[in-house]
N, C-alpha and C. Protein backbone atom coordinates (compact mmCIF):
# COMPACT_ATOMS: atom_id res chain seq x y z
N UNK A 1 -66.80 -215.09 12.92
CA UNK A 1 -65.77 -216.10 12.93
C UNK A 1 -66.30 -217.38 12.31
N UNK A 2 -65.56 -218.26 11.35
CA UNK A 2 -65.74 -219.40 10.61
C UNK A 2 -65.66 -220.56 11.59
N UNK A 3 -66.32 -221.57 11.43
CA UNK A 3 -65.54 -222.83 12.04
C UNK A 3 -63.96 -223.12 12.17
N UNK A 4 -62.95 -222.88 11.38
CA UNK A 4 -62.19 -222.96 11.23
C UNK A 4 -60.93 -222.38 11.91
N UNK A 5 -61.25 -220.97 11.74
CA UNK A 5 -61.07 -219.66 12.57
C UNK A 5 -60.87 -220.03 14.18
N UNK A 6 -62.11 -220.44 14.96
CA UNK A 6 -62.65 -221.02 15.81
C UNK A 6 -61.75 -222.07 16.63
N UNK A 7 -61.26 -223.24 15.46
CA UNK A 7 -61.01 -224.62 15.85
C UNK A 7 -59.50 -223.91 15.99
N UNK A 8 -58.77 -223.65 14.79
CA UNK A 8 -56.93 -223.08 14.97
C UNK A 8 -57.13 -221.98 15.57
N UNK A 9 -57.75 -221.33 15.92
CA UNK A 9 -57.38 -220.01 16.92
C UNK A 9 -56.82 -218.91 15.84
N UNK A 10 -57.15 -218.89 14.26
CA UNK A 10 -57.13 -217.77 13.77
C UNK A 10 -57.29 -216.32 13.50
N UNK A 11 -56.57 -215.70 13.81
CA UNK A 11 -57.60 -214.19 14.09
C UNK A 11 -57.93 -213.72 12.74
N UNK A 12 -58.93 -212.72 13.28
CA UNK A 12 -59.53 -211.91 11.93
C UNK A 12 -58.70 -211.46 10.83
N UNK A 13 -58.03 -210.41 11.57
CA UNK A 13 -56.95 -210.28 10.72
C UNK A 13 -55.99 -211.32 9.71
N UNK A 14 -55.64 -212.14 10.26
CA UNK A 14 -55.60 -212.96 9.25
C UNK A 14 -55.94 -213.35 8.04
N UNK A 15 -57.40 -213.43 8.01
CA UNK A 15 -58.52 -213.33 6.86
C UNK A 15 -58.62 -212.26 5.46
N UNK A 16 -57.95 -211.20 6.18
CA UNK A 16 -57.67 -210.42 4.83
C UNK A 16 -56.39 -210.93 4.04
N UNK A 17 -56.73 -210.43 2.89
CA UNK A 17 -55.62 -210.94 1.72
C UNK A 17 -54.60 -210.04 2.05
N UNK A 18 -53.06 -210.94 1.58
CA UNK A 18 -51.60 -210.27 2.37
C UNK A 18 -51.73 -209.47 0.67
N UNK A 19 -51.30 -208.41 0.69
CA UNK A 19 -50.25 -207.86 -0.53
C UNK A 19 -48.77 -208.64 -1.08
N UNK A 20 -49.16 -208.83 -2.16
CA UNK A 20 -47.76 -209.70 -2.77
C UNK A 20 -46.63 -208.89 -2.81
N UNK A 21 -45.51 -208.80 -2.57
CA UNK A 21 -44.35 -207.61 -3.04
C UNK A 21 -43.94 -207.55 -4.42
N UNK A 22 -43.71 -206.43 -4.84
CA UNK A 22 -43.61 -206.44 -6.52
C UNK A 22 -42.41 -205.88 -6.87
N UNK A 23 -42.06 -207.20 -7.61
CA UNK A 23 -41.02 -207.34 -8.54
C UNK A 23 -40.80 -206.51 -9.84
N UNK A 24 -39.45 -205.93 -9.88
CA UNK A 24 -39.38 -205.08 -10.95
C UNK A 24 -39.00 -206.32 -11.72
N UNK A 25 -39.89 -205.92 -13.00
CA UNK A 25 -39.83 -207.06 -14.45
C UNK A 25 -38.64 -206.31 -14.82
N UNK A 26 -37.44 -205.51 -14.71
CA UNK A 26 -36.54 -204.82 -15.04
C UNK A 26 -35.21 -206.29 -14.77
N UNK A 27 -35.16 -206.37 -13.97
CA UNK A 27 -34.33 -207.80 -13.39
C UNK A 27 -34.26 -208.96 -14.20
N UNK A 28 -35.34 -209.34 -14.97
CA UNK A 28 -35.06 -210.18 -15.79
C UNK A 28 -34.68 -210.29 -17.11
N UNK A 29 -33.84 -211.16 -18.02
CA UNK A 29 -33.85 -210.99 -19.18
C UNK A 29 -34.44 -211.28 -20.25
N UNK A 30 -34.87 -210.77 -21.66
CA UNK A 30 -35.58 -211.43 -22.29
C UNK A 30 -34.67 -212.07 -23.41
N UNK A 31 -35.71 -212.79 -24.35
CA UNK A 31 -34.79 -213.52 -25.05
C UNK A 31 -34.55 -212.74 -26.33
N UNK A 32 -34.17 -211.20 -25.88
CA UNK A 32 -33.87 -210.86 -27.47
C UNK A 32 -32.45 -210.28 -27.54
N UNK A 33 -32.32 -210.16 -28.95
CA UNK A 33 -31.29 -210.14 -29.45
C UNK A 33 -30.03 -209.15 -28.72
N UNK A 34 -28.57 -209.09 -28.03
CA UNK A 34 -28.16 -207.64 -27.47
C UNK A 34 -28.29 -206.78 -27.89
N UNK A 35 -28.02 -205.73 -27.41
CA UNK A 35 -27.96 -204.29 -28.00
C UNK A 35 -26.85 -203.69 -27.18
N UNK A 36 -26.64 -202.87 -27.62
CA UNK A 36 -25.33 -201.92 -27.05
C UNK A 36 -25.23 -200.43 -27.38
N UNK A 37 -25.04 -199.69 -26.62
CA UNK A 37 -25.21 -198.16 -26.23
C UNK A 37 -24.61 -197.47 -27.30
N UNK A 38 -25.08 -196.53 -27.89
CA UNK A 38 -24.83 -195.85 -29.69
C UNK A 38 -23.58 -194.75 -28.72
N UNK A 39 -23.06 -193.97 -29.01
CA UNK A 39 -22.20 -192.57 -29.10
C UNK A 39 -23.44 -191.48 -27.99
N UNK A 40 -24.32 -191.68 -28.42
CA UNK A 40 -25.43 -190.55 -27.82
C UNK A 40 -26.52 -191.21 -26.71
N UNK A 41 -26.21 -192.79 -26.36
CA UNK A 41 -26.55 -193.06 -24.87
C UNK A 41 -27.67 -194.21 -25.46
N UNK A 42 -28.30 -194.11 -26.69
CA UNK A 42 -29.21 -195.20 -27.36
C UNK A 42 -28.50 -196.33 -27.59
N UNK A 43 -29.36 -197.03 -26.91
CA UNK A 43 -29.04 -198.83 -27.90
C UNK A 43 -29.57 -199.02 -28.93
N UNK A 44 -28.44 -199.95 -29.64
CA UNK A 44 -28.58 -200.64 -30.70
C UNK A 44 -28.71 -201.77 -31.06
N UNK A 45 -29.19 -202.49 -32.15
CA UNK A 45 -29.30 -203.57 -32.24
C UNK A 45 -27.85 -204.27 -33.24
N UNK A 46 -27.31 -205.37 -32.88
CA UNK A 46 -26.22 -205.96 -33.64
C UNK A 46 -26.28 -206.06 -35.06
N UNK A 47 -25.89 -205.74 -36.27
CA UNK A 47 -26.33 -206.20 -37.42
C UNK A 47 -25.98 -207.27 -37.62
N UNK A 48 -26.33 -208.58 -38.79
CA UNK A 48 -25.94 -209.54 -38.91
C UNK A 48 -24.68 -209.62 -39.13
N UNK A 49 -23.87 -208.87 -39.48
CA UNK A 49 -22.41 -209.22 -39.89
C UNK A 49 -21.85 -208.96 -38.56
N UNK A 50 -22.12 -208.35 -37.53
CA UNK A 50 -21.43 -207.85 -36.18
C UNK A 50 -21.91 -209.65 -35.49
N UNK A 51 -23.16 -210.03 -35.67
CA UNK A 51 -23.79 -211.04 -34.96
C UNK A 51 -22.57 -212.50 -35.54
N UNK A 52 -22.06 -212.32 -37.33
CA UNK A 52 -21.66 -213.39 -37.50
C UNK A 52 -19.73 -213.24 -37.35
N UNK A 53 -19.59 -211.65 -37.10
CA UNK A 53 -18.09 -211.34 -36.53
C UNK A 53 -18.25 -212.04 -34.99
N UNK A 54 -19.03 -211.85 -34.45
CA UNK A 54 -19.05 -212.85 -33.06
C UNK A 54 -19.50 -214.28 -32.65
N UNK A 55 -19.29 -214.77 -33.01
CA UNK A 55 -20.30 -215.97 -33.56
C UNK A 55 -19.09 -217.29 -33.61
N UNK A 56 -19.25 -217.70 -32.40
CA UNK A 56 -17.88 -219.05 -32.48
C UNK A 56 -18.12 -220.39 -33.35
N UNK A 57 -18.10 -220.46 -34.66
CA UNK A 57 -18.10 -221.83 -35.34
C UNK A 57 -17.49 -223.00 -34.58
N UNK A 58 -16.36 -222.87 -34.19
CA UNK A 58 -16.16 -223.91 -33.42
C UNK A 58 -16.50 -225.03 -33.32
N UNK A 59 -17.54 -224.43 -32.31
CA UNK A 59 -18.46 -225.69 -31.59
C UNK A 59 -19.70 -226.62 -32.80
N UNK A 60 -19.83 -225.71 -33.86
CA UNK A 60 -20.57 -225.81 -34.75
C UNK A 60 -19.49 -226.77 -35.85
N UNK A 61 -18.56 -226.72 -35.81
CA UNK A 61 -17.44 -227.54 -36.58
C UNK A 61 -17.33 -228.90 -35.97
N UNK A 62 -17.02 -229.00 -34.63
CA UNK A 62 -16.70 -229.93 -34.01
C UNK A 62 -18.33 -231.15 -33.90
N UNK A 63 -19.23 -230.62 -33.45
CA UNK A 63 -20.54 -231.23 -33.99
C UNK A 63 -20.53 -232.08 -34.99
N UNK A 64 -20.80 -231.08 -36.41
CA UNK A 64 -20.57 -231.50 -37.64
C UNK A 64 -19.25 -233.09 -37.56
N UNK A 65 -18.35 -232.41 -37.32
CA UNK A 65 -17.18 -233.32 -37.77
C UNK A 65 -17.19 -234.79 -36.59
N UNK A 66 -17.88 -234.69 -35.77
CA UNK A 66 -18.07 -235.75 -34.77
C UNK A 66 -19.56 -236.88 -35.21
N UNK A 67 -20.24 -235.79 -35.91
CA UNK A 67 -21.60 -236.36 -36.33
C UNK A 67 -21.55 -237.02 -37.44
N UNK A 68 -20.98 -236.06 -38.61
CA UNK A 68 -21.19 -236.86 -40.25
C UNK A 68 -19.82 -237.52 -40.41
N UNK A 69 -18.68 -236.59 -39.85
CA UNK A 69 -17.51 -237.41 -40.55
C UNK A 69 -17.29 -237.31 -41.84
N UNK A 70 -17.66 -236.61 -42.32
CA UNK A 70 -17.18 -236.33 -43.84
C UNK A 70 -16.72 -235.05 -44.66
N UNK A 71 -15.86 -235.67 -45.08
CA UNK A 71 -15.13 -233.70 -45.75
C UNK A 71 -16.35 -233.30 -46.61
N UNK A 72 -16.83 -234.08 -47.69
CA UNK A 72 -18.02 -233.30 -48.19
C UNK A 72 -18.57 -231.98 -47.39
N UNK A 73 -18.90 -232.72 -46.02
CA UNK A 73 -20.36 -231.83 -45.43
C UNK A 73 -19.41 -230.63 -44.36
N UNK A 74 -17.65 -231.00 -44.68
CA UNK A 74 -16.92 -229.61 -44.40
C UNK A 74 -17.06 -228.62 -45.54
N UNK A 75 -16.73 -229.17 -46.74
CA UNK A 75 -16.78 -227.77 -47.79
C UNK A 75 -17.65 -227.31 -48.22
N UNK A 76 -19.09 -228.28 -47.91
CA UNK A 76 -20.50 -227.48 -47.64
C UNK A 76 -20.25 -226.17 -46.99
N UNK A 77 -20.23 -226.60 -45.63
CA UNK A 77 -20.04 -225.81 -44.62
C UNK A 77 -19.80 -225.11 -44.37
N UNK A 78 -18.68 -225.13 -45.21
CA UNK A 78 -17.25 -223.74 -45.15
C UNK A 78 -17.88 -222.97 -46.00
N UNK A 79 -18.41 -223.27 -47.62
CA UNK A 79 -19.36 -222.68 -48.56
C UNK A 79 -20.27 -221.58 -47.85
N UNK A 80 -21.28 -222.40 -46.75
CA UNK A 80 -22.32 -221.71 -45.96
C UNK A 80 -21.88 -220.93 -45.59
N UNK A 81 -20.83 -220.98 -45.02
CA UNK A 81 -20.47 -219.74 -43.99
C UNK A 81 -20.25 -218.66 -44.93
N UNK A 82 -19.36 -218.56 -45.84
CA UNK A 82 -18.61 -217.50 -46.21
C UNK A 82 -19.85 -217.18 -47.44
N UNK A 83 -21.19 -217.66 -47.69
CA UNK A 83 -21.82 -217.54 -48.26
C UNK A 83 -22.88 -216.25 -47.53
N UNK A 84 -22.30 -216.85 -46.07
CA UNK A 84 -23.75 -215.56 -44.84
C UNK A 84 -22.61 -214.65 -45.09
N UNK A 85 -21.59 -214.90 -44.96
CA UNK A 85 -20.67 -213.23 -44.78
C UNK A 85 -21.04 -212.76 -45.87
N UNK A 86 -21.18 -213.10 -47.21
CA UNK A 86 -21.52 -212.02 -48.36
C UNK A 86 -22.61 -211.76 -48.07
N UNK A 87 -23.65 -212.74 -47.77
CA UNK A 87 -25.24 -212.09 -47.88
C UNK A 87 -25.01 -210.63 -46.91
N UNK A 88 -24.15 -210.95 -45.94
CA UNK A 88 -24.16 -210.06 -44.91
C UNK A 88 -23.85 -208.71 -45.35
N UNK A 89 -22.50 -209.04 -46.12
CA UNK A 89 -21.45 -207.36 -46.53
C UNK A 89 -22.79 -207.28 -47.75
N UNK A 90 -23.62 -208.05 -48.49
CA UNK A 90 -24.13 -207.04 -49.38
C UNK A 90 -25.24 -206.40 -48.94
N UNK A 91 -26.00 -206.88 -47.36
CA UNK A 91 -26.83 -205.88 -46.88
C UNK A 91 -26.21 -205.08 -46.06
N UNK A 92 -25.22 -204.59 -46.07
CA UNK A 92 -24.48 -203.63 -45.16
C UNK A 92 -24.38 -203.01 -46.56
N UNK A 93 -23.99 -203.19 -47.26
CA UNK A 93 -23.85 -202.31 -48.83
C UNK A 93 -24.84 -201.50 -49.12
N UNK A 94 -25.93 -202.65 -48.90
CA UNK A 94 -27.20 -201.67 -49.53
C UNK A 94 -27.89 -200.80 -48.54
N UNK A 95 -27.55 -201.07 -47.22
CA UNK A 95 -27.87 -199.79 -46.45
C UNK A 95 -27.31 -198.67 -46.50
N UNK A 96 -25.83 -198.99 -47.18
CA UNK A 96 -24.96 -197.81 -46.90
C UNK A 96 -25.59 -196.95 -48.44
N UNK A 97 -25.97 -197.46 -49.04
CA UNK A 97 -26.13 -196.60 -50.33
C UNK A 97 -27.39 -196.43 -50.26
N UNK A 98 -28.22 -196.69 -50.03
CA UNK A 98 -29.83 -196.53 -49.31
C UNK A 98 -29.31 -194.85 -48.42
N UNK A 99 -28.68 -194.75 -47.92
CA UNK A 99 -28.12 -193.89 -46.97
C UNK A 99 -27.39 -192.71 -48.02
N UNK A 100 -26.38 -192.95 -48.56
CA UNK A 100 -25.65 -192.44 -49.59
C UNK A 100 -26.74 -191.42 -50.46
N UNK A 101 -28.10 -192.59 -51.11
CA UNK A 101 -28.54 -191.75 -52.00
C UNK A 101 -29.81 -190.99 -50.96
N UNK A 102 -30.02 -190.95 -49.87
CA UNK A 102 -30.69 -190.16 -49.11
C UNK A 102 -30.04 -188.93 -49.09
N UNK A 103 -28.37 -188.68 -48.46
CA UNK A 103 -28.18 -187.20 -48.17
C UNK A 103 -27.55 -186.52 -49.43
N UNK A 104 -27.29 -187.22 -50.65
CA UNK A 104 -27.00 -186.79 -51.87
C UNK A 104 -27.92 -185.40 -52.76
N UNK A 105 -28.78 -185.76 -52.64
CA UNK A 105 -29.81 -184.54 -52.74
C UNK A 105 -29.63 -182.93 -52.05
N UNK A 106 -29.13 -183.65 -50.98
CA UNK A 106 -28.72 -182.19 -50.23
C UNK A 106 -27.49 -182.05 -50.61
N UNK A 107 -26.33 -182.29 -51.03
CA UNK A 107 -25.10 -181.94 -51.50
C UNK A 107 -25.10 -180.62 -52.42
N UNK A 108 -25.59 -179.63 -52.36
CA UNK A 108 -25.92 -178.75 -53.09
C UNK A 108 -25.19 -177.40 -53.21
N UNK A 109 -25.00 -176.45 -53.68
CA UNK A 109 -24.34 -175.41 -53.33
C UNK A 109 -25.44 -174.53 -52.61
N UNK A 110 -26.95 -174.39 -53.44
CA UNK A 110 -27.30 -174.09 -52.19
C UNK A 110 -27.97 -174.31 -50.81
N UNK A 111 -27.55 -175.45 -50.51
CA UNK A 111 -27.69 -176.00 -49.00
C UNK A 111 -26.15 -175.41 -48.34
N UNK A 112 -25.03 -175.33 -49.10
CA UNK A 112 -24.22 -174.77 -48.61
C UNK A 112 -23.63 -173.73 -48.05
N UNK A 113 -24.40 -172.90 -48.89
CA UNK A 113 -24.65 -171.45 -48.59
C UNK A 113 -26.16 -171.23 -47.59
N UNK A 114 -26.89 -172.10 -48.01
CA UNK A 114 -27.73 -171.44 -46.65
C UNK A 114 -27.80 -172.28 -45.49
N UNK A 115 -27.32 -173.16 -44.99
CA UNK A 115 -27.27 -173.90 -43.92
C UNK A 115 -25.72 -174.69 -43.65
N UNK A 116 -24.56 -173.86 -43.97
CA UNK A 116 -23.09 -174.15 -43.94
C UNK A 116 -22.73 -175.41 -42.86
N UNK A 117 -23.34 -175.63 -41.31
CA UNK A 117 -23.15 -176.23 -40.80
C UNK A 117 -23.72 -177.54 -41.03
N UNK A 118 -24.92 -178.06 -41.37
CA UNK A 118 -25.25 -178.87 -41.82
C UNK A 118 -24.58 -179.88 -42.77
N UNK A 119 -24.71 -178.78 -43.77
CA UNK A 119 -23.55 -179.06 -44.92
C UNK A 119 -22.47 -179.67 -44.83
N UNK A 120 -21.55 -179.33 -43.75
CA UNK A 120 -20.43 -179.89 -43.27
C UNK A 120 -20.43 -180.81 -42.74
N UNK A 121 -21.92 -180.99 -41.75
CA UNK A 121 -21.90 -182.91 -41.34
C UNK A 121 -22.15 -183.96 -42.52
N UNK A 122 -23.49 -183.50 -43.11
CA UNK A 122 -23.38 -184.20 -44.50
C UNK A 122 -22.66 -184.70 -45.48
N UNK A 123 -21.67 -183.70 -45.48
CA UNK A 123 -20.60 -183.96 -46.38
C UNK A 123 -19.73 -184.80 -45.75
N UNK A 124 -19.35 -184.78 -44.34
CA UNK A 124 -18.46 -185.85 -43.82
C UNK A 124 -19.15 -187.02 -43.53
N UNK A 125 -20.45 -187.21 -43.32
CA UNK A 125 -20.86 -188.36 -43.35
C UNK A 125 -20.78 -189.13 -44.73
N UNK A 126 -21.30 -188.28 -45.81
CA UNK A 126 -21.33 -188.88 -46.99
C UNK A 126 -19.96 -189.45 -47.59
N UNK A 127 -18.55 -188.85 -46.81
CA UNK A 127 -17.59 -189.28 -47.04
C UNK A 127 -16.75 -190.77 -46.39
N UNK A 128 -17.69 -190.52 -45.33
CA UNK A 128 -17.74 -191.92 -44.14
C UNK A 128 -18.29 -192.92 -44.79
N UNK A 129 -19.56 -192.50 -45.23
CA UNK A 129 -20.23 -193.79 -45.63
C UNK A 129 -19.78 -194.44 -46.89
N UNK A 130 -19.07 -193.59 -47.74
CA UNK A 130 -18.31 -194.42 -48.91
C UNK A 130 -16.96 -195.11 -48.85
N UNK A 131 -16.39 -194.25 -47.85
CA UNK A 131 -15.18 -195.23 -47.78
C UNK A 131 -15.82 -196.87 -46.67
N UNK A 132 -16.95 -196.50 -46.26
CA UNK A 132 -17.35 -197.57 -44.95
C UNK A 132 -17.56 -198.88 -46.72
N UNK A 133 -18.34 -198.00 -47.76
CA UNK A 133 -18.35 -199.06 -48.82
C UNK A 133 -17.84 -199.51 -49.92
N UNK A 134 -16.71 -199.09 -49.64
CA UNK A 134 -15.39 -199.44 -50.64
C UNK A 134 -14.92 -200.55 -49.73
N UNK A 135 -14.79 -200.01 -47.95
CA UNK A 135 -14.54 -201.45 -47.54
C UNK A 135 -14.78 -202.68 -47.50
N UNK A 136 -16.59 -202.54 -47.11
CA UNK A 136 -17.31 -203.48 -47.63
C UNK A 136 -17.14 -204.10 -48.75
N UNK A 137 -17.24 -203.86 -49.79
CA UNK A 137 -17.46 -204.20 -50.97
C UNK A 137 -15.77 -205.27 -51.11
N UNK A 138 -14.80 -204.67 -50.31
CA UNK A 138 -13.34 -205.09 -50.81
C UNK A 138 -13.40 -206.62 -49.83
N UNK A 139 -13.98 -206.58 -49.00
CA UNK A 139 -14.63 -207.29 -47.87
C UNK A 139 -15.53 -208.72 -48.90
N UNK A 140 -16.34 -208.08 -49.30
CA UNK A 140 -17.55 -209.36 -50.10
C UNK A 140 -16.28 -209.70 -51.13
N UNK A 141 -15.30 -209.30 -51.47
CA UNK A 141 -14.79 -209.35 -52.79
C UNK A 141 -14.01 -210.63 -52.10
N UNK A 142 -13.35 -210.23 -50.92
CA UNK A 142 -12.43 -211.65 -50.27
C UNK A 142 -12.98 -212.43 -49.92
N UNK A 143 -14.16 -212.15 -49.05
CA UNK A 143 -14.99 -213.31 -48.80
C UNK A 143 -15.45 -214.75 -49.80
N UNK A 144 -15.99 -214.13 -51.18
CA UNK A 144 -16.10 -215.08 -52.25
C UNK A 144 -14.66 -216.00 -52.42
N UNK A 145 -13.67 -215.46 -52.41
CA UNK A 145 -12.58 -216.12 -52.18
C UNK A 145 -12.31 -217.10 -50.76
N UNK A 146 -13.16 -216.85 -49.87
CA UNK A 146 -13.04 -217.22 -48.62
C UNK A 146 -11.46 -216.72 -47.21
N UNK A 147 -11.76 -215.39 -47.66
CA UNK A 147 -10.18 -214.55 -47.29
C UNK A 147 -11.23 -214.07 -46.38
N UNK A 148 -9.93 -213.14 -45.79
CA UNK A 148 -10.65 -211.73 -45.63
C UNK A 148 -11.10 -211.94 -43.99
N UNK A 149 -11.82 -211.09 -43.33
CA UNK A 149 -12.47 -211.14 -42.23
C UNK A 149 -13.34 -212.66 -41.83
N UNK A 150 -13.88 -212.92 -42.84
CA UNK A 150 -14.74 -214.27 -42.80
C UNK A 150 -13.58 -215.57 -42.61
N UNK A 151 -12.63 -214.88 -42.74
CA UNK A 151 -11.46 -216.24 -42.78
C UNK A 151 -11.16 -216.84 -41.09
N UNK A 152 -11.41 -215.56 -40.65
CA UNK A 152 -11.14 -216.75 -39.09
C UNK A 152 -12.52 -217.32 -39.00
N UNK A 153 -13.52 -217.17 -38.70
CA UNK A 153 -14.42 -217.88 -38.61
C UNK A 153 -14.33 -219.53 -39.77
N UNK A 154 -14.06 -219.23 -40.60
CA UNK A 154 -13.76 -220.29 -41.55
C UNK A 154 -12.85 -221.41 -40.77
N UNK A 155 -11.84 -220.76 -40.47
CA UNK A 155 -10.28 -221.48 -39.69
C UNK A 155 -11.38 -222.14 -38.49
N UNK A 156 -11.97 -221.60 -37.98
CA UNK A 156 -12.89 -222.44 -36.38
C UNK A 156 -13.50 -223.18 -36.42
N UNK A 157 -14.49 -222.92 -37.88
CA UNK A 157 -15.12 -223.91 -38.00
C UNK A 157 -14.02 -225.46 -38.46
N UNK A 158 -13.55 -225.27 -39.10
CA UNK A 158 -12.46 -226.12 -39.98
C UNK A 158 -11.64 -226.95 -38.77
N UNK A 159 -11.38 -226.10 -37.37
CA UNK A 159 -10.84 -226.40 -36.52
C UNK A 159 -11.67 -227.45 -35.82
N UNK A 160 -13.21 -227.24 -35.25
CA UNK A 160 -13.44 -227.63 -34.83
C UNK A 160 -13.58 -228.97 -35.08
N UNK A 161 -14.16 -229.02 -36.65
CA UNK A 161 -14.54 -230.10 -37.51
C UNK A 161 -13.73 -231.31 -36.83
N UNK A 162 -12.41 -230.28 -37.47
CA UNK A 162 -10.90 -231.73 -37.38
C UNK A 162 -11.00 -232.73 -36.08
N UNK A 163 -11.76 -231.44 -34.78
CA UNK A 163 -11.67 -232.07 -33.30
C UNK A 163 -12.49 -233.11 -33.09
N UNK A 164 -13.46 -232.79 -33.51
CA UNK A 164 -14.59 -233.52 -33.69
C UNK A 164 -14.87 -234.92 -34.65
N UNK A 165 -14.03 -234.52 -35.75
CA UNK A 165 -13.30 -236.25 -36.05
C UNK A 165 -12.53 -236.77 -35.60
N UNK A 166 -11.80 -236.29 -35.03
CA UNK A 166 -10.80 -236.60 -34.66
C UNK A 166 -11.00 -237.93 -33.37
N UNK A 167 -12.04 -237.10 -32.40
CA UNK A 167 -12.56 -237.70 -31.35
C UNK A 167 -13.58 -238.80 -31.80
N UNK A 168 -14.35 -238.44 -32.64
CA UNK A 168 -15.28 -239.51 -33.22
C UNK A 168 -14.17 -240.87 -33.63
N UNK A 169 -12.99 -240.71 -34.38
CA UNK A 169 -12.01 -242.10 -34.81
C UNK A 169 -11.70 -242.31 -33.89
N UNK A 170 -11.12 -241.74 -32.51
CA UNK A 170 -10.71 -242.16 -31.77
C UNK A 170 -11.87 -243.29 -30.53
N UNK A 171 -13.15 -242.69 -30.65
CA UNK A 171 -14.00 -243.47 -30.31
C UNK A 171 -13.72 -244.61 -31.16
N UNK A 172 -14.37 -244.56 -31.97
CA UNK A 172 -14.58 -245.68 -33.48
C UNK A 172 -13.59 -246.71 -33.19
N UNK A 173 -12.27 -246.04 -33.26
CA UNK A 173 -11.02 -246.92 -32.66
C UNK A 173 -11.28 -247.81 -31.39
N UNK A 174 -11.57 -247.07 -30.51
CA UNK A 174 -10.87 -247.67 -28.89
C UNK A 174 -12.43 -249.08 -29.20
N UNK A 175 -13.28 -248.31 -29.28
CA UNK A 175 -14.95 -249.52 -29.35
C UNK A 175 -14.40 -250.68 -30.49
N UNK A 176 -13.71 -250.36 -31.49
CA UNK A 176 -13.41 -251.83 -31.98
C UNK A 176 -12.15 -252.95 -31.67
N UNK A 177 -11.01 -252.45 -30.69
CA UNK A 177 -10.59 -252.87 -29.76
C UNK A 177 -11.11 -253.77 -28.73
N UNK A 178 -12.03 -253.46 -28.48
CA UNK A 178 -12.56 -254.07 -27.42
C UNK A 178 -13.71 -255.63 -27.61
């Protein structure tokens, strides 16, 4: 027994080290990107065009338009944006044809004849994946125009902007009143 032990009336037992209880690191989140469950139970990761289909400008408008106040640094803006949606549809393009010229090789008569089932997914995928890039492509084609899917995001940002000046004059206003 220690002095200590002794003086508080500690028992021995005491003296041994407690066991900590353990936490499943499962409970917490990390800081990466979502993912979401494929057809066959795997997650996936968002591609950038899914990341910028969800993606509220908004708040990113209203900022801007409260901060600079100037249409200039809106049709920047608007530029930027519909500038990531193409970067976006043209790497969705080039995966899809990255993909395209992978199962093309096998399109064969005889892969058809000797592995018929195969054949038949291949072929419907390869038919998936071109119409997936005719869409695309019809997609980057509006976008440059600033149409198209990229257009609501455009409208939010544009929206927010307006709010965000809007509130900034109305500050500007009421403070020189006074």
């Amino acid at each position: 027994m220690t002095f200590f032990s002794k003086l508080f009336g500690i028992n021995s037992s005491a003296d041994q080290p407690v066991a900590e209880p353990q936490i499943d690191r499962a409970l917490f989140v990390d800081d990466s990107e979502p993912q979401l469950p494929d057809s066959d139970g795997k997650t996936r990761e968002l591609s950038t065009l899914e990341l910028l289909q969800k993606r509220n400008f908004e708040p990113e408008g209203y900022r801007d338009g409260h901060d600079t106040h100037s249409t200039d640094m809106l049709e920047l803006k608007l530029q930027t944006v519909a500038s990531e949606f193409q970067e976006a549809y043209r790497d969705e393009i080039d995966k899809i044809e990255s993909r395209l010229q992978a199962i093309s090789p096998f399109l064969t008569q005889k892969v058809k004849e000797t592995i018929p089932q195969q054949y038949v997914k291949m072929e419907s995928e390869f038919d998936s994946l071109s119409l997936k890039k005719v869409s695309f492509e019809a997609q980057l084609e509006l976008a440059r125009k600033k149409e198209g899917l990229c257009e609501r995001a455009l409208r939010n940002y544009r929206i927010g902007f307006i709010k965000g000046f809007s509130f900034w004059s109305d500050e500007n206003h009421f403070t020189s009143n006074l």
